[in-house]
PDB file of N, CA and C in Angstrom:
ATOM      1  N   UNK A   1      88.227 103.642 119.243  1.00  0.00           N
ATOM      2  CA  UNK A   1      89.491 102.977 119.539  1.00  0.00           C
ATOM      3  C   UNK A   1      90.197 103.641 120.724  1.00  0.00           C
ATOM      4  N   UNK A   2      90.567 105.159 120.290  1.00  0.00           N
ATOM      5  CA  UNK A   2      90.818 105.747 121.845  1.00  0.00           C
ATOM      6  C   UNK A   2      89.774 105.471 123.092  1.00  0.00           C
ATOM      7  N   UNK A   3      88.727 105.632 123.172  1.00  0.00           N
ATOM      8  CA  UNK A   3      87.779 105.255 123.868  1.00  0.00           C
ATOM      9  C   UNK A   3      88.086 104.384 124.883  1.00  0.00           C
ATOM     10  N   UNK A   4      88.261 103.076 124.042  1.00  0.00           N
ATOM     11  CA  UNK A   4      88.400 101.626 124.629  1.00  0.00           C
ATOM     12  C   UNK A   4      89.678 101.450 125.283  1.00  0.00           C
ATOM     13  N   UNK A   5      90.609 102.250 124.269  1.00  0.00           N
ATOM     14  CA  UNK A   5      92.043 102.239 125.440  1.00  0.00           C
ATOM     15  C   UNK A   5      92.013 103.080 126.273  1.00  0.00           C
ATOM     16  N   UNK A   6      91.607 104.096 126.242  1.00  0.00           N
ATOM     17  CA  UNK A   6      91.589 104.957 127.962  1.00  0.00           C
ATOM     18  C   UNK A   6      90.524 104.560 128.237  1.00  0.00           C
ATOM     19  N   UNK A   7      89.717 103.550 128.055  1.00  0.00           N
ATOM     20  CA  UNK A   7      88.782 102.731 129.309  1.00  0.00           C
ATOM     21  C   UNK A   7      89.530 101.686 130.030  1.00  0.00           C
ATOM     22  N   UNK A   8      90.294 100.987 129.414  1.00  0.00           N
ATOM     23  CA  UNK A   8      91.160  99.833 129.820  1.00  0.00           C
ATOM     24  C   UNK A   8      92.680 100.045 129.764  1.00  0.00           C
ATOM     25  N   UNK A   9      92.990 101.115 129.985  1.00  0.00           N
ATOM     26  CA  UNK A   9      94.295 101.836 130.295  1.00  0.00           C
ATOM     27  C   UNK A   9      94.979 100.701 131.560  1.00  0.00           C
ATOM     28  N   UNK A  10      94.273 100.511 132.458  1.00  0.00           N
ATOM     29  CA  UNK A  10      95.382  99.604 133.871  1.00  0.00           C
ATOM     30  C   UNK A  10      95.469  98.418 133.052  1.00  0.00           C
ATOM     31  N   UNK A  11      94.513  97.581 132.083  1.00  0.00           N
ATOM     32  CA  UNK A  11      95.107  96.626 131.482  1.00  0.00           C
ATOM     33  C   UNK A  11      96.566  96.732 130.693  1.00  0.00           C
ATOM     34  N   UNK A  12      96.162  97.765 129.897  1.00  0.00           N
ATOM     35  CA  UNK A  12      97.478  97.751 128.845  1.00  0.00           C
ATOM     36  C   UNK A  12      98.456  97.883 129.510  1.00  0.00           C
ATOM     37  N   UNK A  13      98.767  98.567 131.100  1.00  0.00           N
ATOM     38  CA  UNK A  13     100.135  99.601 131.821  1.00  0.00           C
ATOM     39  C   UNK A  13      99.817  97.875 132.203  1.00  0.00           C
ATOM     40  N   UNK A  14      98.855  96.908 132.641  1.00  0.00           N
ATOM     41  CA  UNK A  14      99.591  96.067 133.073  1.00  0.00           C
ATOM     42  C   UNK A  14     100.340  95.320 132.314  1.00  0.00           C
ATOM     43  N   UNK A  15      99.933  95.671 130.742  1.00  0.00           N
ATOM     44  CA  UNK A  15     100.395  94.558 129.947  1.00  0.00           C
ATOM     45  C   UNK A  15     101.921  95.081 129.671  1.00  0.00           C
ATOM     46  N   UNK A  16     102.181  96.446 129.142  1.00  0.00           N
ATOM     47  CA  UNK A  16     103.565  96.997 129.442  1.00  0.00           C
ATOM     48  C   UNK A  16     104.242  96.654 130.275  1.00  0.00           C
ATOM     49  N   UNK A  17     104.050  96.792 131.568  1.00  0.00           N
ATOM     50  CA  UNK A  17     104.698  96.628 132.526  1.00  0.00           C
ATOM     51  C   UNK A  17     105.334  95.138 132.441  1.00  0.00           C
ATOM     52  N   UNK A  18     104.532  94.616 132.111  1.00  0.00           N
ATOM     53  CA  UNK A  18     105.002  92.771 132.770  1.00  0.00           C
ATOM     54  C   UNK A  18     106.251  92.422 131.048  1.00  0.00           C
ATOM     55  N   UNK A  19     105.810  93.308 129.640  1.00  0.00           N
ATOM     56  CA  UNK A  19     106.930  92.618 128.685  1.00  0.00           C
ATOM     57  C   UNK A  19     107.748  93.871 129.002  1.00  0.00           C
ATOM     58  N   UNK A  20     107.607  95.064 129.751  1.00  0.00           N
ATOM     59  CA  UNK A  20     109.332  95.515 129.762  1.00  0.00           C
ATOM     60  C   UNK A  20     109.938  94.760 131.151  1.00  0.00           C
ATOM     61  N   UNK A  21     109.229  94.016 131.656  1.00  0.00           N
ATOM     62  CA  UNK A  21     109.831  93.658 133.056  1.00  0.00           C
ATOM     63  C   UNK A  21     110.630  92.584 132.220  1.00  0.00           C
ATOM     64  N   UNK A  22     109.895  91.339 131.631  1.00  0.00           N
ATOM     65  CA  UNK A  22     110.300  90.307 130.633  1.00  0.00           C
ATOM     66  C   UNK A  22     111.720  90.810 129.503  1.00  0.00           C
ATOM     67  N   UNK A  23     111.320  92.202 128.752  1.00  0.00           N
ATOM     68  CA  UNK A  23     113.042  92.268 128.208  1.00  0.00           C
ATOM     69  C   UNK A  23     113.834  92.759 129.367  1.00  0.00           C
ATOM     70  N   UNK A  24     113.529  93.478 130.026  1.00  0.00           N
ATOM     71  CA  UNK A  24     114.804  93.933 130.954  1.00  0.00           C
ATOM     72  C   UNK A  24     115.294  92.293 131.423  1.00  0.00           C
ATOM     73  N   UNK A  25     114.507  91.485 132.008  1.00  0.00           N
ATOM     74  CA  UNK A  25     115.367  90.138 132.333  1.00  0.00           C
ATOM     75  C   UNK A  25     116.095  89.366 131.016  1.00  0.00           C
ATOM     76  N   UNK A  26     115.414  89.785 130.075  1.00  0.00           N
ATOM     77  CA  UNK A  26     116.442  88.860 128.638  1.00  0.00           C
ATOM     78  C   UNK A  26     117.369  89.733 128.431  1.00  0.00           C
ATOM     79  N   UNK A  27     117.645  90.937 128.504  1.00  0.00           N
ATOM     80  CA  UNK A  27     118.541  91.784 128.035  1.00  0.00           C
ATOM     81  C   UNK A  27     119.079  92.103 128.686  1.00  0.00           C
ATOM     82  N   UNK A  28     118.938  92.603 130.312  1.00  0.00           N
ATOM     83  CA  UNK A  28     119.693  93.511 131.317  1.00  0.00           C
ATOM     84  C   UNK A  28     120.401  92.236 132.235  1.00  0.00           C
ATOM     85  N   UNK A  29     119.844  91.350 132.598  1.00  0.00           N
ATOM     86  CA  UNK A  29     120.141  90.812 134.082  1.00  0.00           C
ATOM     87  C   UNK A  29     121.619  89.900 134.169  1.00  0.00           C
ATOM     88  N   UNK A  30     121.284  88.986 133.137  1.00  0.00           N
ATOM     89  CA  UNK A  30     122.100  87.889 132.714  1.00  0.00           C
ATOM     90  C   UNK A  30     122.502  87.426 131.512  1.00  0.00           C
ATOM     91  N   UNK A  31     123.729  87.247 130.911  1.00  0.00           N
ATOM     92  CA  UNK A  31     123.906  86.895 129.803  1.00  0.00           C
ATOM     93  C   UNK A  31     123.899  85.180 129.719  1.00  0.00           C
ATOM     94  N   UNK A  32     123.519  84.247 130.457  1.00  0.00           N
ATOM     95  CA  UNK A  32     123.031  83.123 129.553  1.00  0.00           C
ATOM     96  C   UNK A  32     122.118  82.571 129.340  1.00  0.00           C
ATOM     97  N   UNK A  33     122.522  81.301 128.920  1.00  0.00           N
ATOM     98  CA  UNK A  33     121.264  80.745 127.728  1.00  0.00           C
ATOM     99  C   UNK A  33     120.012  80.433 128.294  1.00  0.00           C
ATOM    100  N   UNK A  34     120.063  79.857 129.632  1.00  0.00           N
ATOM    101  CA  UNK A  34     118.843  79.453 130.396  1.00  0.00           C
ATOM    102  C   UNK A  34     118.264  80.432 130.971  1.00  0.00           C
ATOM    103  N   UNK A  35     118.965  82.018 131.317  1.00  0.00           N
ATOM    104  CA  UNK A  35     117.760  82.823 131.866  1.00  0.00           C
ATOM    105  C   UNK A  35     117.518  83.078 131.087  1.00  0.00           C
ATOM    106  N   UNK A  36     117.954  83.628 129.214  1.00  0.00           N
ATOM    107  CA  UNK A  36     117.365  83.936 128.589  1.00  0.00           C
ATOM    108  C   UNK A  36     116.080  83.361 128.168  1.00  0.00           C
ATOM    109  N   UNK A  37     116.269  81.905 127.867  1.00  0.00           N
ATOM    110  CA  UNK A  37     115.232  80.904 127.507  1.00  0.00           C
ATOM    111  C   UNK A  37     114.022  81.057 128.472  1.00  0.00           C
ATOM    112  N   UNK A  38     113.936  80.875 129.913  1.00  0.00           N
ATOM    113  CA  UNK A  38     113.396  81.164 130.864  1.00  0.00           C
ATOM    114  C   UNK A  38     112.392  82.810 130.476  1.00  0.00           C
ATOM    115  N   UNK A  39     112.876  83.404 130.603  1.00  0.00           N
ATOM    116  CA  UNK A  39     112.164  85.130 130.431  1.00  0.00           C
ATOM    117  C   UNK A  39     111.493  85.006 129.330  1.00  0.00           C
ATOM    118  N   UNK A  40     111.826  84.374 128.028  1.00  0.00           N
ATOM    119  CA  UNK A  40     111.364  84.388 126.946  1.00  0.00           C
ATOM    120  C   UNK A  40     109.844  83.148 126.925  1.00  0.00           C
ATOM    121  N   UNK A  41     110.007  82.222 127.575  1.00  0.00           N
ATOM    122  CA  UNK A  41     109.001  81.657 128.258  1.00  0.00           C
ATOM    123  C   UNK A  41     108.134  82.133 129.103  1.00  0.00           C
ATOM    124  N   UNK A  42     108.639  82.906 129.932  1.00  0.00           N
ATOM    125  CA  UNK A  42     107.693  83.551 130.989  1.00  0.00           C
ATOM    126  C   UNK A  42     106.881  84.641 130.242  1.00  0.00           C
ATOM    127  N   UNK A  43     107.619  85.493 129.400  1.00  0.00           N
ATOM    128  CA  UNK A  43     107.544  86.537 128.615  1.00  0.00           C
ATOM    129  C   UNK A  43     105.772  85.820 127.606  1.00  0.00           C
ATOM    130  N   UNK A  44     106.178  85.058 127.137  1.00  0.00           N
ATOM    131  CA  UNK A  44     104.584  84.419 126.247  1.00  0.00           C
ATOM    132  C   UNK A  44     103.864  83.903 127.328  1.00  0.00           C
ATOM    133  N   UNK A  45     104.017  83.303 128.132  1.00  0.00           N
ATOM    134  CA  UNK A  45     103.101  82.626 129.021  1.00  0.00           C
ATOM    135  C   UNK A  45     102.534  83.615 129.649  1.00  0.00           C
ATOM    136  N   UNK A  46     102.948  85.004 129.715  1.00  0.00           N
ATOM    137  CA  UNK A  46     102.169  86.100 130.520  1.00  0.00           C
ATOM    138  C   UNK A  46     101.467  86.780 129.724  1.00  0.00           C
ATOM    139  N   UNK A  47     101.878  86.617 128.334  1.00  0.00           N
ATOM    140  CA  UNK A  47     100.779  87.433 127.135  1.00  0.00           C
ATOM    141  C   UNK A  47      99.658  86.670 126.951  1.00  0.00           C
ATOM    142  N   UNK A  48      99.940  85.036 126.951  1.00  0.00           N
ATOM    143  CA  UNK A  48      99.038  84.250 126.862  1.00  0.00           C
ATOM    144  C   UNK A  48      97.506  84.255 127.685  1.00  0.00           C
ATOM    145  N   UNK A  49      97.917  84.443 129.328  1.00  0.00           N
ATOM    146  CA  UNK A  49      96.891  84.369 129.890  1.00  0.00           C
ATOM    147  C   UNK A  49      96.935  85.865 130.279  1.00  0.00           C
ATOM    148  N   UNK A  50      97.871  86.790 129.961  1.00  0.00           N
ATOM    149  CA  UNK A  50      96.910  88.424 129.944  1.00  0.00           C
ATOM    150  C   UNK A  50      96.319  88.589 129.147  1.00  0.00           C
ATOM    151  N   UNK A  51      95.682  87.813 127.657  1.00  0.00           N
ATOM    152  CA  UNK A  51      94.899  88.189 127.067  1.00  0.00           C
ATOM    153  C   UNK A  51      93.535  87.590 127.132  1.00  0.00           C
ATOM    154  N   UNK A  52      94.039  86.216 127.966  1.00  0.00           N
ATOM    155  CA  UNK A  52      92.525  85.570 128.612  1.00  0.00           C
ATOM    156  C   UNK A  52      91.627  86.437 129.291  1.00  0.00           C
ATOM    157  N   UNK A  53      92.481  87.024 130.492  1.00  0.00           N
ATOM    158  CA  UNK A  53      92.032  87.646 131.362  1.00  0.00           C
ATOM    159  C   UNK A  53      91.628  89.038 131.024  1.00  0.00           C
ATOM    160  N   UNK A  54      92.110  89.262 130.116  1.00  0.00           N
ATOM    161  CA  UNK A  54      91.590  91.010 129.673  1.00  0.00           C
ATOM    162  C   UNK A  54      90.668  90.414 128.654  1.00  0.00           C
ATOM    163  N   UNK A  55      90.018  89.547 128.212  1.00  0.00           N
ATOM    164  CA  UNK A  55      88.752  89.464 127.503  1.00  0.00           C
ATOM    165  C   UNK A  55      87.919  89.024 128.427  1.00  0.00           C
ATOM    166  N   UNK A  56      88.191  88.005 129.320  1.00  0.00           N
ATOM    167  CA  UNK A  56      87.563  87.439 130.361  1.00  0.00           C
ATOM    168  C   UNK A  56      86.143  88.750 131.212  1.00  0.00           C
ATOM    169  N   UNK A  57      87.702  89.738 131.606  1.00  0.00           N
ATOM    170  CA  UNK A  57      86.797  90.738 131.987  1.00  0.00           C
ATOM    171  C   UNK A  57      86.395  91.758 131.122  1.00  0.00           C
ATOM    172  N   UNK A  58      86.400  91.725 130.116  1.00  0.00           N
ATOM    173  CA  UNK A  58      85.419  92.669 129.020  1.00  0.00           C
ATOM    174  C   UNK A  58      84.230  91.935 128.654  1.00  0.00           C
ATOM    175  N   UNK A  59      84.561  90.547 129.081  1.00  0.00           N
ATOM    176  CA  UNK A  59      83.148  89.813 128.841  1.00  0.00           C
ATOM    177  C   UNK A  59      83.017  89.093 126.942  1.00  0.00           C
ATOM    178  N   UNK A  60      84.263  89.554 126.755  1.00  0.00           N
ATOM    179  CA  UNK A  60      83.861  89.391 124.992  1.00  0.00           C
ATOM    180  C   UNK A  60      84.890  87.995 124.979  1.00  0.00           C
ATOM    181  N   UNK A  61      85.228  87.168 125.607  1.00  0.00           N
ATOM    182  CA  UNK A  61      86.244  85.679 126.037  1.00  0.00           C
ATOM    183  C   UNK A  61      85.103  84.506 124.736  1.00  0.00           C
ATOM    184  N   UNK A  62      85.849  84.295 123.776  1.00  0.00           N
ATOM    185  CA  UNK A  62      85.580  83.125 122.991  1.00  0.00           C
ATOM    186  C   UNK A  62      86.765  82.380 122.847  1.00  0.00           C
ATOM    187  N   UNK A  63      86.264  81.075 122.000  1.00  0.00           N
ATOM    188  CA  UNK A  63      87.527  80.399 122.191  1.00  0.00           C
ATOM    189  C   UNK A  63      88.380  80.531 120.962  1.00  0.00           C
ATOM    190  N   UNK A  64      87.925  81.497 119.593  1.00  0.00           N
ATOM    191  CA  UNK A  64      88.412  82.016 119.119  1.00  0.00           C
ATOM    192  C   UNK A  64      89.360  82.801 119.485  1.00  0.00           C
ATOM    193  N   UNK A  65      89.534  83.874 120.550  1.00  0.00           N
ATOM    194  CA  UNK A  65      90.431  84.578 121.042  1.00  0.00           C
ATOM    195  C   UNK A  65      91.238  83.736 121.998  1.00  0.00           C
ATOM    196  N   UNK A  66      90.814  82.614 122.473  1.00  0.00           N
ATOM    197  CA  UNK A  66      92.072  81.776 123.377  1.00  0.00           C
ATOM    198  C   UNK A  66      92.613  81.408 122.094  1.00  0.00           C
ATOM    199  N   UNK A  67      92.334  80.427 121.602  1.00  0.00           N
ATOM    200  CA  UNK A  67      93.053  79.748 120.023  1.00  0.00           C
ATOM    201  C   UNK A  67      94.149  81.384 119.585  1.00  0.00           C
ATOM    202  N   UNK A  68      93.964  82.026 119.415  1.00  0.00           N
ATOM    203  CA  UNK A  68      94.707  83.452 118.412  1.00  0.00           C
ATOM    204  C   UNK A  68      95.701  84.035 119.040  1.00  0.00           C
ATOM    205  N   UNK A  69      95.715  84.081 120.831  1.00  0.00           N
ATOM    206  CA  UNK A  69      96.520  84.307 121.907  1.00  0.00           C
ATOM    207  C   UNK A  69      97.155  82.808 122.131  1.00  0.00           C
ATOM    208  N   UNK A  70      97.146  81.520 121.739  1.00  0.00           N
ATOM    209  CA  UNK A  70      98.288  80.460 122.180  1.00  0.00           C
ATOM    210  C   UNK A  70      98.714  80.795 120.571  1.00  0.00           C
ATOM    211  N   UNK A  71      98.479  80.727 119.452  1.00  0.00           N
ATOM    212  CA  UNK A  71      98.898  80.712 118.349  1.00  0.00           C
ATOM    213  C   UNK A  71     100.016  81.852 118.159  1.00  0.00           C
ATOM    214  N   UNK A  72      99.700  82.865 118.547  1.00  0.00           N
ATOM    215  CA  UNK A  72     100.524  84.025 118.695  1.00  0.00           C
ATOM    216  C   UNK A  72     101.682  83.901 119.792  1.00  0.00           C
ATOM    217  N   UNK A  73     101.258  83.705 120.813  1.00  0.00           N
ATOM    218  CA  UNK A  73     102.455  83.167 122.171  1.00  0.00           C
ATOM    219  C   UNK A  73     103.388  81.993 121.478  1.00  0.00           C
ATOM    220  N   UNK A  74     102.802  81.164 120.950  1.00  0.00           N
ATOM    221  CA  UNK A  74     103.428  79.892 120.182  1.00  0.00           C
ATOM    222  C   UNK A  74     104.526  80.220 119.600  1.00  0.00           C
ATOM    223  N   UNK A  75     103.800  80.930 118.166  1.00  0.00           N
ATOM    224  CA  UNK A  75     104.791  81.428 117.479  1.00  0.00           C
ATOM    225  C   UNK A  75     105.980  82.372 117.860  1.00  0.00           C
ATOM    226  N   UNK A  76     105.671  83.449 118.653  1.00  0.00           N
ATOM    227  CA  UNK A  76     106.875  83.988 118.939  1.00  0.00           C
ATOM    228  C   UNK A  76     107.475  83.275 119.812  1.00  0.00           C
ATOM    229  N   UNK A  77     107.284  82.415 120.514  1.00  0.00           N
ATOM    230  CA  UNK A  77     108.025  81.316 121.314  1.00  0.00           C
ATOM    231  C   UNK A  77     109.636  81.097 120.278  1.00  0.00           C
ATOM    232  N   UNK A  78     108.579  80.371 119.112  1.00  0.00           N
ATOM    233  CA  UNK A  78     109.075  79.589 118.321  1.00  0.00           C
ATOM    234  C   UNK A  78     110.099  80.683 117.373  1.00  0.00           C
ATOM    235  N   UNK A  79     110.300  81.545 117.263  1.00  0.00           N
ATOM    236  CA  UNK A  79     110.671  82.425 116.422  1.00  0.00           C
ATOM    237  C   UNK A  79     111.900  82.637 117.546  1.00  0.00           C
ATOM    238  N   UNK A  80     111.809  83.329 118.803  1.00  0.00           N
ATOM    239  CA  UNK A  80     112.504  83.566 119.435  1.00  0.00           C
ATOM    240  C   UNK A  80     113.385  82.824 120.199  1.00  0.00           C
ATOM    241  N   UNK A  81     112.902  81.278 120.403  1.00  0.00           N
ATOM    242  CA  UNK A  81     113.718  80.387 120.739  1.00  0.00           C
ATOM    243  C   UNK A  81     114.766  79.876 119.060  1.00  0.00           C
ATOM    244  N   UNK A  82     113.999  79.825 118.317  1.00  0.00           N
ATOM    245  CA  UNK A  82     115.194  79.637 117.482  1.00  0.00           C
ATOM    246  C   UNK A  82     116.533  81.014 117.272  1.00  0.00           C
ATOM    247  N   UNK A  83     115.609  82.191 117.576  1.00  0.00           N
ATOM    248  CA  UNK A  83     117.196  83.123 117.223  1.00  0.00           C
ATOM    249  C   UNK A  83     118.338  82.730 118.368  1.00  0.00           C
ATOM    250  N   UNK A  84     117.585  82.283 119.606  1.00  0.00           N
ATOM    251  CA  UNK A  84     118.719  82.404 120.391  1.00  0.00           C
ATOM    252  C   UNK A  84     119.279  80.843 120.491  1.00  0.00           C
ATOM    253  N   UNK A  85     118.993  79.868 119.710  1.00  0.00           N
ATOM    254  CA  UNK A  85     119.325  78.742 119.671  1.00  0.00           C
ATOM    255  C   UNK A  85     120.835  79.119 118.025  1.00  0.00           C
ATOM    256  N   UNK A  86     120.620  79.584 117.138  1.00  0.00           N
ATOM    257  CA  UNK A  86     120.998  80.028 116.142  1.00  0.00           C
ATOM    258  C   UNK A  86     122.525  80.673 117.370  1.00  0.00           C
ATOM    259  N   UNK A  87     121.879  81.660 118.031  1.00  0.00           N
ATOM    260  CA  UNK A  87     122.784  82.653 118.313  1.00  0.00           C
ATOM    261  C   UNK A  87     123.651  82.075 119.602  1.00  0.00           C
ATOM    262  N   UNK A  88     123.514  81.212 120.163  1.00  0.00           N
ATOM    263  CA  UNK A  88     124.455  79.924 120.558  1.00  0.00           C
ATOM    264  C   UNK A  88     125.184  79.045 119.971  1.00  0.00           C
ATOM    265  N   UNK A  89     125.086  78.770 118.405  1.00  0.00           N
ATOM    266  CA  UNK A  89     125.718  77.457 117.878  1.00  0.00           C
ATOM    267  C   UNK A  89     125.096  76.632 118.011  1.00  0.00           C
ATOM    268  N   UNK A  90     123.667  76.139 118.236  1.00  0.00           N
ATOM    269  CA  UNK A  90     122.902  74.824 118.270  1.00  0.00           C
ATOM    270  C   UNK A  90     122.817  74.910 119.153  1.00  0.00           C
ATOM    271  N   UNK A  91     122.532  75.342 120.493  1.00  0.00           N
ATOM    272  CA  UNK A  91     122.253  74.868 121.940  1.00  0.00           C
ATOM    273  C   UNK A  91     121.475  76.219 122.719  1.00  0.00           C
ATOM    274  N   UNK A  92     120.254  75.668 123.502  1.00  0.00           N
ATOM    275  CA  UNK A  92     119.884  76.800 124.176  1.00  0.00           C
ATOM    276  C   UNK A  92     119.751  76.518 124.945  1.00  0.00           C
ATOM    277  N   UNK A  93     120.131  75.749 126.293  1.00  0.00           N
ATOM    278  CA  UNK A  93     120.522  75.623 127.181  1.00  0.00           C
ATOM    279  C   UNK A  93     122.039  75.585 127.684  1.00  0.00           C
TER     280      UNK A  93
END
């Protein structure tokens, strides 16, 4: 397990890098509803296809692992667009 992560260490710093870039824009930049919504979109859509691409190039890419990476992006979509729909009064835009 260590192994595999200090073999693919620039994946993971890339994968860090891009969701603290993603909360610093939901949390630091702007307080409303559309950049939040926005980052939180961008935020799954970049886990989505960083996990294509980091199986892609390990060579181990089934469509089991695409299916498990939109299901997962999905859901926290869906989880996280409702808190901040909740945390508006009904509106997230």
């Amino acid at each position: 397990m260590l192994n595999e992560l200090y073999k693919n260490r620039l994946h993971y710093l890339f994968l860090f890098t891009g969701l603290f870039l993603g909360l610093t824009f939901f949390f630091g930049l702007f307080n409303l509803p559309s950049f939040k919504v926005g980052s939180i979109i961008g935020l799954c859509v970049f886990y989505f296809f960083w996990g294509i691409i980091h199986h892609w190039l390990e060579k181990d890419l089934h469509i089991k692992i695409v299916l498990e990476y939109l299901f997962v992006s999905l859901i926290a979509l869906a989880i996280l667009l409702s808190l901040i729909w909740r945390a508006q009064g009904g509106r997230l835009l």
